[in-house]
N, C-alpha and C. Protein backbone atom coordinates (compact mmCIF):
# COMPACT_ATOMS: atom_id res chain seq x y z
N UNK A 1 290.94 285.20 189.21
CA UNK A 1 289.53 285.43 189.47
C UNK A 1 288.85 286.09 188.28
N UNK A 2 289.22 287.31 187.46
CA UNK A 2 289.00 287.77 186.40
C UNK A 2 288.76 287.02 185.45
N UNK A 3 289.69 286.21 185.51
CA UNK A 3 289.62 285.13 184.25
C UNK A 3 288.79 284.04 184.33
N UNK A 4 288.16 283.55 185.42
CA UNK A 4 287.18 282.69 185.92
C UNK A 4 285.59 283.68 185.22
N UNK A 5 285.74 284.69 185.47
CA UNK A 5 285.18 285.60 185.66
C UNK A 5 284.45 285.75 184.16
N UNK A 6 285.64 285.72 183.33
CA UNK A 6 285.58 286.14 181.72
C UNK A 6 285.31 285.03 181.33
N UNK A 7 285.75 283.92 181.77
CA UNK A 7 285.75 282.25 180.97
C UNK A 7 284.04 282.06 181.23
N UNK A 8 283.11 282.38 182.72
CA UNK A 8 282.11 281.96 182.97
C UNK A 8 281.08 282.91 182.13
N UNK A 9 281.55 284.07 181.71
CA UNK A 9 280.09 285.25 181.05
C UNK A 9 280.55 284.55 179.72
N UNK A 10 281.57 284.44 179.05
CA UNK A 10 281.63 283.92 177.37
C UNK A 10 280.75 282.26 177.34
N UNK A 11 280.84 281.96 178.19
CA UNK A 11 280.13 280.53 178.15
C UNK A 11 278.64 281.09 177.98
N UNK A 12 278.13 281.87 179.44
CA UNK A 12 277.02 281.98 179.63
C UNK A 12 276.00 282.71 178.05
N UNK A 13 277.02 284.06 177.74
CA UNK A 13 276.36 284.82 176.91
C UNK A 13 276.28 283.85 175.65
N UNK A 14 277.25 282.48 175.20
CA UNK A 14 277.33 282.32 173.92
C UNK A 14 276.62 281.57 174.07
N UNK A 15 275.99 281.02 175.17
CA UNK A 15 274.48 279.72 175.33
C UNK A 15 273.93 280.38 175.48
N UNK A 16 273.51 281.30 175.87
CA UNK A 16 272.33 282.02 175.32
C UNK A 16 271.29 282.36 174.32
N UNK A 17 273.33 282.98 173.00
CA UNK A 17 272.82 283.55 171.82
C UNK A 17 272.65 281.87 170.63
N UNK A 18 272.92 281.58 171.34
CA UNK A 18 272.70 280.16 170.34
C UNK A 18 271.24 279.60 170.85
N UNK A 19 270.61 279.61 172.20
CA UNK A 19 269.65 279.54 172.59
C UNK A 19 268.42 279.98 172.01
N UNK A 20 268.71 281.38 172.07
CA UNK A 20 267.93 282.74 171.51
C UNK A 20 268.12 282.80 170.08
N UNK A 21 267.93 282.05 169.22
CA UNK A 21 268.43 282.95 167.41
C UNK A 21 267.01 281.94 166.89
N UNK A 22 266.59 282.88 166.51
CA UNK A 22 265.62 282.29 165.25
C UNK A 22 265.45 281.82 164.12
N UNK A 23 265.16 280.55 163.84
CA UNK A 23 265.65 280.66 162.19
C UNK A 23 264.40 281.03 161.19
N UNK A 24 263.24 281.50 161.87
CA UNK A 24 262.66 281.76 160.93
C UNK A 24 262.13 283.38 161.42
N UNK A 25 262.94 285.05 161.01
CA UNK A 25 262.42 285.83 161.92
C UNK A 25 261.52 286.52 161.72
N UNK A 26 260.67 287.15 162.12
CA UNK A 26 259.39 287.69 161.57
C UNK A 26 259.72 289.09 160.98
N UNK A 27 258.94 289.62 159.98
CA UNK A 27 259.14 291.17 159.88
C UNK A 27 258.75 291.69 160.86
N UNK A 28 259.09 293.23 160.59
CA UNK A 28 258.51 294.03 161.05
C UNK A 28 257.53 293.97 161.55
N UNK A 29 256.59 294.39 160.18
CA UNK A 29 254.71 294.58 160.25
C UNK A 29 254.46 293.72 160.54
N UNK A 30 254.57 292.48 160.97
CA UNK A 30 254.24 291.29 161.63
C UNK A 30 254.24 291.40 163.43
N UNK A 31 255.88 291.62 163.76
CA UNK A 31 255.79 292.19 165.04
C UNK A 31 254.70 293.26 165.21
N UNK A 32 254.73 294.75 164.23
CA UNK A 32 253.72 295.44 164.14
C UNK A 32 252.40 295.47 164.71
N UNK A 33 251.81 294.32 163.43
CA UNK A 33 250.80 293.75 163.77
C UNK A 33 250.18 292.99 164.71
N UNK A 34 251.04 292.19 165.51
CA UNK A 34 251.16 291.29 166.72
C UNK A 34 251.22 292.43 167.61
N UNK A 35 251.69 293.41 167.81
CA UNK A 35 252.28 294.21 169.04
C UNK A 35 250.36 294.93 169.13
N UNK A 36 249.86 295.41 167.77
CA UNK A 36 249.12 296.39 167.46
C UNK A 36 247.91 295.37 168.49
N UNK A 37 247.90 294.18 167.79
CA UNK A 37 246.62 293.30 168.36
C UNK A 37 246.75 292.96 169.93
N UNK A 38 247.76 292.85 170.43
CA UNK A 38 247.82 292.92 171.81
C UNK A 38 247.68 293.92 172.86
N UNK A 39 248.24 295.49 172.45
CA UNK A 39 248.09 296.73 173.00
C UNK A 39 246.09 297.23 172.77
N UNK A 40 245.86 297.08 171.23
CA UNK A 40 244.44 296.73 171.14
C UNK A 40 243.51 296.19 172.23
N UNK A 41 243.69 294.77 172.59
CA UNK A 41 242.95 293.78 173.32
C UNK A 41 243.37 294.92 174.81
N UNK A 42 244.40 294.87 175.10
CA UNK A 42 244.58 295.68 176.68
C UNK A 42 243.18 296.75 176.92
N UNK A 43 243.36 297.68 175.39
CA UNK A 43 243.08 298.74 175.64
C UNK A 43 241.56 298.75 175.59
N UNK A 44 241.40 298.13 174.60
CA UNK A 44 239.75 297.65 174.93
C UNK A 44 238.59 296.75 175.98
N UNK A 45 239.87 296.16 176.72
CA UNK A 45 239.58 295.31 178.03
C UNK A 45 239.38 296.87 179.43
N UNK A 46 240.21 297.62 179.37
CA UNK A 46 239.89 298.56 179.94
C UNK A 46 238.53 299.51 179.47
N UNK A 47 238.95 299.73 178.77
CA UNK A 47 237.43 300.64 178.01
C UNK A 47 236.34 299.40 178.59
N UNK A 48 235.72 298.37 178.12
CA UNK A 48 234.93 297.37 178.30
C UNK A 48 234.66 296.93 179.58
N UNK A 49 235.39 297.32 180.35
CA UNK A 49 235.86 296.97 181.90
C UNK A 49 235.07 298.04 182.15
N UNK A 50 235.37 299.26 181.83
CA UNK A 50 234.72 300.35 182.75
C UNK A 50 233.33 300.64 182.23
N UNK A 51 233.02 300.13 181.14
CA UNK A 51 231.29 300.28 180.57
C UNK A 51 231.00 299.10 181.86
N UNK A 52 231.27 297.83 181.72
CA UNK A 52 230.95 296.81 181.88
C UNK A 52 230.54 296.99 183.73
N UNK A 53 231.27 298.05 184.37
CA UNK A 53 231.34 298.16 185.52
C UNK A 53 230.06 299.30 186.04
N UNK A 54 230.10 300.09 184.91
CA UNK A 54 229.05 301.10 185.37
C UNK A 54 227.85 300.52 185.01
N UNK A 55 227.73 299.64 184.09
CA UNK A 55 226.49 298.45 183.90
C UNK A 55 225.87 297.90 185.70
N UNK A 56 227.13 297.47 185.89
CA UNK A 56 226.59 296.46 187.08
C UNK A 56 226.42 297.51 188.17
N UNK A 57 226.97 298.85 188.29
CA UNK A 57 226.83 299.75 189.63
C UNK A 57 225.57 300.63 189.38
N UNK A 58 224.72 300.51 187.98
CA UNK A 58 223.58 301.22 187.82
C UNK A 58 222.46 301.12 188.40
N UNK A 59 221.81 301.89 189.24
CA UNK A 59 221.19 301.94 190.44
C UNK A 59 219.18 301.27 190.10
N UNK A 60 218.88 300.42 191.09
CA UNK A 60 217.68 299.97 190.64
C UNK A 60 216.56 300.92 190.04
N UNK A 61 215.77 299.96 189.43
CA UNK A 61 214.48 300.97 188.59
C UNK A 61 213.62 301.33 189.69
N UNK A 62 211.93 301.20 189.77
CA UNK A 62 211.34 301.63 190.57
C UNK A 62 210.67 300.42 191.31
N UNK A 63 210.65 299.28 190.26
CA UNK A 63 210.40 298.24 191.08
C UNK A 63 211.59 297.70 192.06
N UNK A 64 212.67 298.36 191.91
CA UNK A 64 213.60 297.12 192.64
C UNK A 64 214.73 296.45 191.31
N UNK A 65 214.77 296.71 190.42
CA UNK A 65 215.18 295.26 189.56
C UNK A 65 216.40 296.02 188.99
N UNK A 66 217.43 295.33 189.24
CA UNK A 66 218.53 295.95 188.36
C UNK A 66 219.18 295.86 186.89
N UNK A 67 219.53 296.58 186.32
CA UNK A 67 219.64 296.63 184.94
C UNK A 67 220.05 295.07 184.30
N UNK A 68 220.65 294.39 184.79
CA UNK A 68 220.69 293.26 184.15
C UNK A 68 219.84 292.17 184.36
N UNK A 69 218.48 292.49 185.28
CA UNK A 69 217.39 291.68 185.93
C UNK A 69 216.21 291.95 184.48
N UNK A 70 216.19 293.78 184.13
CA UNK A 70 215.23 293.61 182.94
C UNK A 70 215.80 293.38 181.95
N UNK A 71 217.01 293.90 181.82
CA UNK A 71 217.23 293.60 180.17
C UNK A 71 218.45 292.28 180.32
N UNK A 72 217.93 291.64 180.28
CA UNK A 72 218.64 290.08 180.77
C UNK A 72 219.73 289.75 179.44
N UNK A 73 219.03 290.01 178.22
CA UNK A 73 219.64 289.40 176.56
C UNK A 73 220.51 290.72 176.36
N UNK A 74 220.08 291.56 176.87
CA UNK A 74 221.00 292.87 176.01
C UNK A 74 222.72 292.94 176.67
N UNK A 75 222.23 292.33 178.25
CA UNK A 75 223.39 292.48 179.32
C UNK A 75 224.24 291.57 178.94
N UNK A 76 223.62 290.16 178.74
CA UNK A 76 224.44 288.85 178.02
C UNK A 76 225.32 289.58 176.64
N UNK A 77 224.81 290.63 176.18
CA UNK A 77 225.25 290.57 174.61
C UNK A 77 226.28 291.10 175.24
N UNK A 78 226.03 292.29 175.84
CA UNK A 78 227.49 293.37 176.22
C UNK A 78 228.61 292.65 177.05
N UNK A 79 227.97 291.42 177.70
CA UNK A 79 228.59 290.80 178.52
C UNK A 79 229.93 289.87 177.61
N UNK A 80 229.30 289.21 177.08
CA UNK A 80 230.08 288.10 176.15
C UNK A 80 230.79 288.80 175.09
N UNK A 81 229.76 289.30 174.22
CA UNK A 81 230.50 289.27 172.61
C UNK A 81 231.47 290.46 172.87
N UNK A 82 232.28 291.77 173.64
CA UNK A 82 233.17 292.06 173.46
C UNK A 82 234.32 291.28 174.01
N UNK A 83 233.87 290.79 175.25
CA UNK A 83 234.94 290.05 176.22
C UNK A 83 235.42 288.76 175.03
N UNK A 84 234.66 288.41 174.36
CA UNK A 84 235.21 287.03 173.30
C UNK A 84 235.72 287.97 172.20
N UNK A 85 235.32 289.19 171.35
CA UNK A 85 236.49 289.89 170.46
C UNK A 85 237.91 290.51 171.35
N UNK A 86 237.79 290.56 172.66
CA UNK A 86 238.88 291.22 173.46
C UNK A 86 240.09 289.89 172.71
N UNK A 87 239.05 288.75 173.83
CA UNK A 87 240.16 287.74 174.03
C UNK A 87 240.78 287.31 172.60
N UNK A 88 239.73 287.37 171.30
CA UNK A 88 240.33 286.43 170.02
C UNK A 88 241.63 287.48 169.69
N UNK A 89 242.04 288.87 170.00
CA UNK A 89 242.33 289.88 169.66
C UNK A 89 243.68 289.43 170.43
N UNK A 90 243.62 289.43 171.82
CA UNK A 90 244.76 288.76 172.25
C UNK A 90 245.19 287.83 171.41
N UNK A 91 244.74 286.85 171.52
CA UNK A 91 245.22 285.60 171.35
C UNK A 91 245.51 285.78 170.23
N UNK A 92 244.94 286.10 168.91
CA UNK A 92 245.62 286.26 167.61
C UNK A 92 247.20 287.04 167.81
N UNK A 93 247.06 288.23 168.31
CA UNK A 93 248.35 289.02 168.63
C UNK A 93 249.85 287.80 168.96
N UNK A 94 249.26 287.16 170.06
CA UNK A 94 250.28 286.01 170.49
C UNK A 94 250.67 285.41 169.59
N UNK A 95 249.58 284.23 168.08
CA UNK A 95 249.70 283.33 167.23
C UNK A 95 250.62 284.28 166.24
N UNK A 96 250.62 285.75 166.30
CA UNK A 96 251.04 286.56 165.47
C UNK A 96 252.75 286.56 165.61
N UNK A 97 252.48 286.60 166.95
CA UNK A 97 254.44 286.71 167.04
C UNK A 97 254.86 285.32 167.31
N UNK A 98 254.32 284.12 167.17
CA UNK A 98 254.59 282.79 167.28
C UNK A 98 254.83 282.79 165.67
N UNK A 99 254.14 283.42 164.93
CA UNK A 99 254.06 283.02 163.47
C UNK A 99 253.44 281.54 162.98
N UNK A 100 252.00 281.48 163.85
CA UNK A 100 251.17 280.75 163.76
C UNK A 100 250.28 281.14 162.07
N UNK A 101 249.88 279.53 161.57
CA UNK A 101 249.26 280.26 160.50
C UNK A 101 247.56 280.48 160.42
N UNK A 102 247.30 279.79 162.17
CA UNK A 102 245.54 280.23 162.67
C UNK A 102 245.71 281.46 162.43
N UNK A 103 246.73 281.88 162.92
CA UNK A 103 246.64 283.61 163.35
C UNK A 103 246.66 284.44 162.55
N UNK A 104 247.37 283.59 161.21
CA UNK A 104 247.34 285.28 160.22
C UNK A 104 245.56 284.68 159.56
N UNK A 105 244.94 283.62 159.54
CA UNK A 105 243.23 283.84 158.89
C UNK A 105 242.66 284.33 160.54
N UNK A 106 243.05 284.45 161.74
CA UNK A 106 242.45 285.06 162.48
C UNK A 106 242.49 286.77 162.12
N UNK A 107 243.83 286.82 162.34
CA UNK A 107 243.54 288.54 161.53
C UNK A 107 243.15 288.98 160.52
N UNK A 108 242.89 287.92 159.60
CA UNK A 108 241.91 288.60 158.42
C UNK A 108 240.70 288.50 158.51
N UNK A 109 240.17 287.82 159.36
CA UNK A 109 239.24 287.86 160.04
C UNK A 109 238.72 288.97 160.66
N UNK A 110 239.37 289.22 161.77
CA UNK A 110 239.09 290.29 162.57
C UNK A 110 239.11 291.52 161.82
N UNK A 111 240.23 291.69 160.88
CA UNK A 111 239.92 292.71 160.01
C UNK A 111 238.98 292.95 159.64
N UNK A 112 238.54 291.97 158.53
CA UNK A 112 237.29 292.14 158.11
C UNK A 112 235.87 292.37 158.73
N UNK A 113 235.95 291.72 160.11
CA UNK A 113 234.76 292.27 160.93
C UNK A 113 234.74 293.80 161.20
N UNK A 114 235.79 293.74 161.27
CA UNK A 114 236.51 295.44 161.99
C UNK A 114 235.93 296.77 160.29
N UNK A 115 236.70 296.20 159.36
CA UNK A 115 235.96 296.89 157.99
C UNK A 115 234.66 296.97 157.62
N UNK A 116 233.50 295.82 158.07
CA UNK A 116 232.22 295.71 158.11
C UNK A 116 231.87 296.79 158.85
N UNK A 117 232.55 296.60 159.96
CA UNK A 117 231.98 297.17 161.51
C UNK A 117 231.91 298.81 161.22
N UNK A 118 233.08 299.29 160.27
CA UNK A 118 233.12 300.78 160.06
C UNK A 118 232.24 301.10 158.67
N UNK A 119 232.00 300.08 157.83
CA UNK A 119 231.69 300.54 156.66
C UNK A 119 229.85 300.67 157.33
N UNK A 120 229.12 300.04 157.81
CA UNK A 120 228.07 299.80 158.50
C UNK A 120 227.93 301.13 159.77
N UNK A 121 228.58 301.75 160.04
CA UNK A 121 228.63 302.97 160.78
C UNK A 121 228.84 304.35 159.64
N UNK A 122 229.34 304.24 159.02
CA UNK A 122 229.30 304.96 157.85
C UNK A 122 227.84 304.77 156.77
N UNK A 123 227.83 303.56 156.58
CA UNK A 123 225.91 303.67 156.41
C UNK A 123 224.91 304.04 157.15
N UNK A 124 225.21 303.50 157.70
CA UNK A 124 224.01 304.26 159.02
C UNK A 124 223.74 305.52 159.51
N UNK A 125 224.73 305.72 159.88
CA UNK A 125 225.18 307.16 160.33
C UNK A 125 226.39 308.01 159.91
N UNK A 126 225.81 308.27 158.54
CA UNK A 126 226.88 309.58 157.89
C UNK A 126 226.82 311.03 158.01
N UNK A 127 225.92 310.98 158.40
CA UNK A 127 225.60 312.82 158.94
C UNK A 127 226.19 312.90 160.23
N UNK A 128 225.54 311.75 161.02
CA UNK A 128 226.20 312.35 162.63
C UNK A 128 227.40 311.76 162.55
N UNK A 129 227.83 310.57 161.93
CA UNK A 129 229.85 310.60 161.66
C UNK A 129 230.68 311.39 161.71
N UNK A 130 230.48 312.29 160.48
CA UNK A 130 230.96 313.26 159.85
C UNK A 130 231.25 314.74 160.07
N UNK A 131 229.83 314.94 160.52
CA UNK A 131 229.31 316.71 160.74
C UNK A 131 229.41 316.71 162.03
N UNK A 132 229.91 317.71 162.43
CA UNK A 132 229.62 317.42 163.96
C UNK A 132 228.59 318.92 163.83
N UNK A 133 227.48 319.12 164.34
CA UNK A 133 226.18 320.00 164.33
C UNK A 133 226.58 321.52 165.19
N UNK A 134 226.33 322.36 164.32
CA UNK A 134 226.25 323.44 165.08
C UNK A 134 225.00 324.07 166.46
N UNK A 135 224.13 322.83 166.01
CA UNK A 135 222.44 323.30 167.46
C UNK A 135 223.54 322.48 168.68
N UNK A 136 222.77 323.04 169.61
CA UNK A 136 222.87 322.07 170.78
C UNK A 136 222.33 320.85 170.55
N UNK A 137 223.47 319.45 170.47
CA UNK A 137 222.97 318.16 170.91
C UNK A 137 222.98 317.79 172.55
N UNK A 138 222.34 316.75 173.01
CA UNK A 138 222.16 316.22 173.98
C UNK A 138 223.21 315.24 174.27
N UNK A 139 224.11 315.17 175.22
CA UNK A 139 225.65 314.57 175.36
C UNK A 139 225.17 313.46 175.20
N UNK A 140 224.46 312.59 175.18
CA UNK A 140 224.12 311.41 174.91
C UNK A 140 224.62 311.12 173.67
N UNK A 141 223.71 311.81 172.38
CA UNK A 141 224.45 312.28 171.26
C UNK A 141 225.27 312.69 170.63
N UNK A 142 225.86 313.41 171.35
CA UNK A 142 227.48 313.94 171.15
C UNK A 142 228.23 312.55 172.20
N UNK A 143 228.32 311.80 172.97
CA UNK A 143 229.00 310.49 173.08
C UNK A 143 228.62 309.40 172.20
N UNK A 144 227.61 309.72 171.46
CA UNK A 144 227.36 308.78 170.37
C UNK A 144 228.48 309.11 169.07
N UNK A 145 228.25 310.25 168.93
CA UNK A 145 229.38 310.87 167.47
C UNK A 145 230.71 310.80 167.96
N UNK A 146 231.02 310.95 168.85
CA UNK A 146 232.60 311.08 169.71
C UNK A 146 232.98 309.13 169.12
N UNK A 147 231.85 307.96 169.97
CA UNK A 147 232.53 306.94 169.59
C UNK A 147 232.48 306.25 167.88
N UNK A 148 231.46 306.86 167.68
CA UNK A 148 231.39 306.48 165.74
C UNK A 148 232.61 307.02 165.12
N UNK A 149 233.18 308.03 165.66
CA UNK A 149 234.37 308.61 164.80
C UNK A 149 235.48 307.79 165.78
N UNK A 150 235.57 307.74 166.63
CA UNK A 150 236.95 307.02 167.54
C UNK A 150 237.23 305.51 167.11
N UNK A 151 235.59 304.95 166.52
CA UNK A 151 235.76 303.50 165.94
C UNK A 151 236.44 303.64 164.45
N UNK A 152 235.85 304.72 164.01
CA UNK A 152 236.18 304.65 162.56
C UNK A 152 237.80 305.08 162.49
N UNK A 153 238.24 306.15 163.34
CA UNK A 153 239.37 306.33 162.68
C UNK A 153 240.47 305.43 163.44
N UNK A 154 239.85 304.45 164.70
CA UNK A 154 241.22 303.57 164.73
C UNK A 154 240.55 302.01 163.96
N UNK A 155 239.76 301.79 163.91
CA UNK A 155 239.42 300.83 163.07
C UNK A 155 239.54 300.05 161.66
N UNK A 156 239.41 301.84 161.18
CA UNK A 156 239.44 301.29 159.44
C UNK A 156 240.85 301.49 158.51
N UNK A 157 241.41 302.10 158.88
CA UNK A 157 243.34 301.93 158.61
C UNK A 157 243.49 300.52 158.89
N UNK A 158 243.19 300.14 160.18
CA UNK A 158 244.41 299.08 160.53
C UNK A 158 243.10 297.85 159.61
N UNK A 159 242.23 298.10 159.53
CA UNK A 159 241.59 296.94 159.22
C UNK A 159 241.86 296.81 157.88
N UNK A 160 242.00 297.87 156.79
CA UNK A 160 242.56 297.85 155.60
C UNK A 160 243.83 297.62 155.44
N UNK A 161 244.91 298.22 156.53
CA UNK A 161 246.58 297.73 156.45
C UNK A 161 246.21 295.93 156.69
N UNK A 162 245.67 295.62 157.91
CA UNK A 162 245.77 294.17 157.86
C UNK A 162 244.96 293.05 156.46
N UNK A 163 244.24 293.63 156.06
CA UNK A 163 243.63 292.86 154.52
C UNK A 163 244.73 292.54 153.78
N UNK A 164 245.38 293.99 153.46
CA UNK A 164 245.91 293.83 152.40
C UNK A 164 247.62 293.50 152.46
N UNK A 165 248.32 293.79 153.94
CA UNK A 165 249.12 293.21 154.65
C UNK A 165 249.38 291.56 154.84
N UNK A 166 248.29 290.81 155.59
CA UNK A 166 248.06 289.73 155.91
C UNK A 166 247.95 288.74 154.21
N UNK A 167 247.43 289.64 153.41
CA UNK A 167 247.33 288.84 151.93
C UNK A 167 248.63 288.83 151.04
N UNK A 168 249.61 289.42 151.31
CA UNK A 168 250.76 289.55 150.60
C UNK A 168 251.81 287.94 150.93
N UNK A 169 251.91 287.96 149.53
CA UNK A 169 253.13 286.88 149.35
C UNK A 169 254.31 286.20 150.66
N UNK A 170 255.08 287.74 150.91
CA UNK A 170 255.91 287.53 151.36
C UNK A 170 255.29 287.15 153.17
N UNK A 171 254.20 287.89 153.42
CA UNK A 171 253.65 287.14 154.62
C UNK A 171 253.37 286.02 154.61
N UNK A 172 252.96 285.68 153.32
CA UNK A 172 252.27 284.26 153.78
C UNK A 172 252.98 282.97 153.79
N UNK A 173 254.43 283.70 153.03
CA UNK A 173 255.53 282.69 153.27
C UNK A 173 256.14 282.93 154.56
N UNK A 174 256.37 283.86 155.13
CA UNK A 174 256.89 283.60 156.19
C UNK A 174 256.32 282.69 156.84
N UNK A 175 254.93 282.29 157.03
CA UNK A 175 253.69 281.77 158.22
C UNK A 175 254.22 280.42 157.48
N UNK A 176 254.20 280.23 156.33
CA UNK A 176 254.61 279.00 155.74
C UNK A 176 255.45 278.18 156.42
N UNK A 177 256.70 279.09 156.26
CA UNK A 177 258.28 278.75 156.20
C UNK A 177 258.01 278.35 157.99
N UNK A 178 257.48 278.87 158.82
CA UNK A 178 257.65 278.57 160.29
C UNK A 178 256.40 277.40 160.99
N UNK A 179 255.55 277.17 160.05
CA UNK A 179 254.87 275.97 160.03
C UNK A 179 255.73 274.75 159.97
N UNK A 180 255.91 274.92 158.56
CA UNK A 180 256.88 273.79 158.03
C UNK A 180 258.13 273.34 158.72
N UNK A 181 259.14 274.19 159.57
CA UNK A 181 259.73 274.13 160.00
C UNK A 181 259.25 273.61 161.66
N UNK A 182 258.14 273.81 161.77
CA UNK A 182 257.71 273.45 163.34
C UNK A 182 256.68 272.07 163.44
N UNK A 183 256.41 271.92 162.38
CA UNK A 183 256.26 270.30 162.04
C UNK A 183 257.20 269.53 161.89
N UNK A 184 258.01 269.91 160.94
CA UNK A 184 259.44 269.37 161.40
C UNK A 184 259.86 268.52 162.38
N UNK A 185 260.10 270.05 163.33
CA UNK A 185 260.64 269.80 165.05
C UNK A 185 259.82 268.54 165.33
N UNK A 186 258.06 268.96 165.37
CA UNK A 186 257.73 267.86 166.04
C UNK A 186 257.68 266.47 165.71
N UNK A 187 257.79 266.04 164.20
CA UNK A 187 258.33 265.16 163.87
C UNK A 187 259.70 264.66 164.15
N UNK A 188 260.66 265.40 164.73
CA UNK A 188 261.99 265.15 165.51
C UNK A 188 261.98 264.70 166.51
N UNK A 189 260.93 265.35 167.40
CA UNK A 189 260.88 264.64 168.92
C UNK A 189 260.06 263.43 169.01
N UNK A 190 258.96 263.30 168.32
CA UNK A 190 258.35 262.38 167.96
C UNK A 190 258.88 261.03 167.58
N UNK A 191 260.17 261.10 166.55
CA UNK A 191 260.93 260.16 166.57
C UNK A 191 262.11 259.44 167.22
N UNK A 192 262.00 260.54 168.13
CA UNK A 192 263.49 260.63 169.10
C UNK A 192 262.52 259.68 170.27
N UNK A 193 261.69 259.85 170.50
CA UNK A 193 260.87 258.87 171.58
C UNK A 193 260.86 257.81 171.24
């Protein structure tokens, strides 16, 4: 029975590991980066979720009309354009650990929006960035400076690690090497039909 036992897990485990082996494996900072863009998208789907929710539970004006009845274009904006950076954020993360090569000009992409996005908050607003004021501000204002600095300091690292990350040699051969190899394949099955 033991030996039935031992003969059936050496089968099972060694189809497995022959199953499971990669021939093309990603680095690190790749997983990194893939892991970073997916925990990202979560975390901002929550954050976005709960703006997005106190949007719709905000109580009518005086006529009757609820916040997304007057400001119809502003609600669309908040509505769409994070929920479409959530999702490209996912989805790049995924193309990332596929070692898709959409995915590494998607993340330089997103980077670069992401580097705009902080360098443009830093123009705008470098006093209230920076300083945080000794008068009494109005929490409105102080949740304004709280998220200008929370954008900037998770924003502009990773948006500069991914520029100059995503542009290196040895990345861009990897994305290469697992293209090439996955055209391949499908030229294999393709001919096998």
């Amino acid at each position: 029975m033991a030996a039935l036992l031992a003969l059936f897990l050496r089968r099972t485990v060694c189809c497995h590991l022959v199953v499971m082996s990669n021939p093309h494996p990603r680095s690190a900072g790749v997983t990194a980066a893939a892991t970073f863009a997916i925990l990202g998208g979560v975390f901002a789907l929550y954050l976005w979720g709960n703006l997005f929710l106190a949007l719709l539970d905000a109580p009518p004006d005086a006529q009757g009309k609820f916040l997304y009845q007057t400001h119809t274009l502003a609600f669309l904006l908040v509505t769409i354009v994070p929920s479409t950076l959530i999702a490209l954020g996912v989805w790049t993360g995924i193309g990332l650990f596929q070692l898709r090569s959409w995915a590494r000009i998607a993340a330089l992409t997103l980077a670069s929006m992401a580097l705009a996005f902080c360098l443009l908050i830093i123009a705008f607003r470098p006093f209230e960035t920076f300083f945080i004021s000794d008068k009494f501000i109005s929490p409105a204002e102080s949740l304004k400076q709280l998220l200008a600095i929370g954008f900037i300091l998770m924003l502009l690292p990773v948006s500069i690690w991914w520029l100059f990350f995503f542009r290196s040699e040895g990345v861009k051969t990897q994305f290469l090497a697992a293209d090439s190899s996955g055209a391949l394949q499908e030229q294999s099955v393709a001919d096998k039909s």
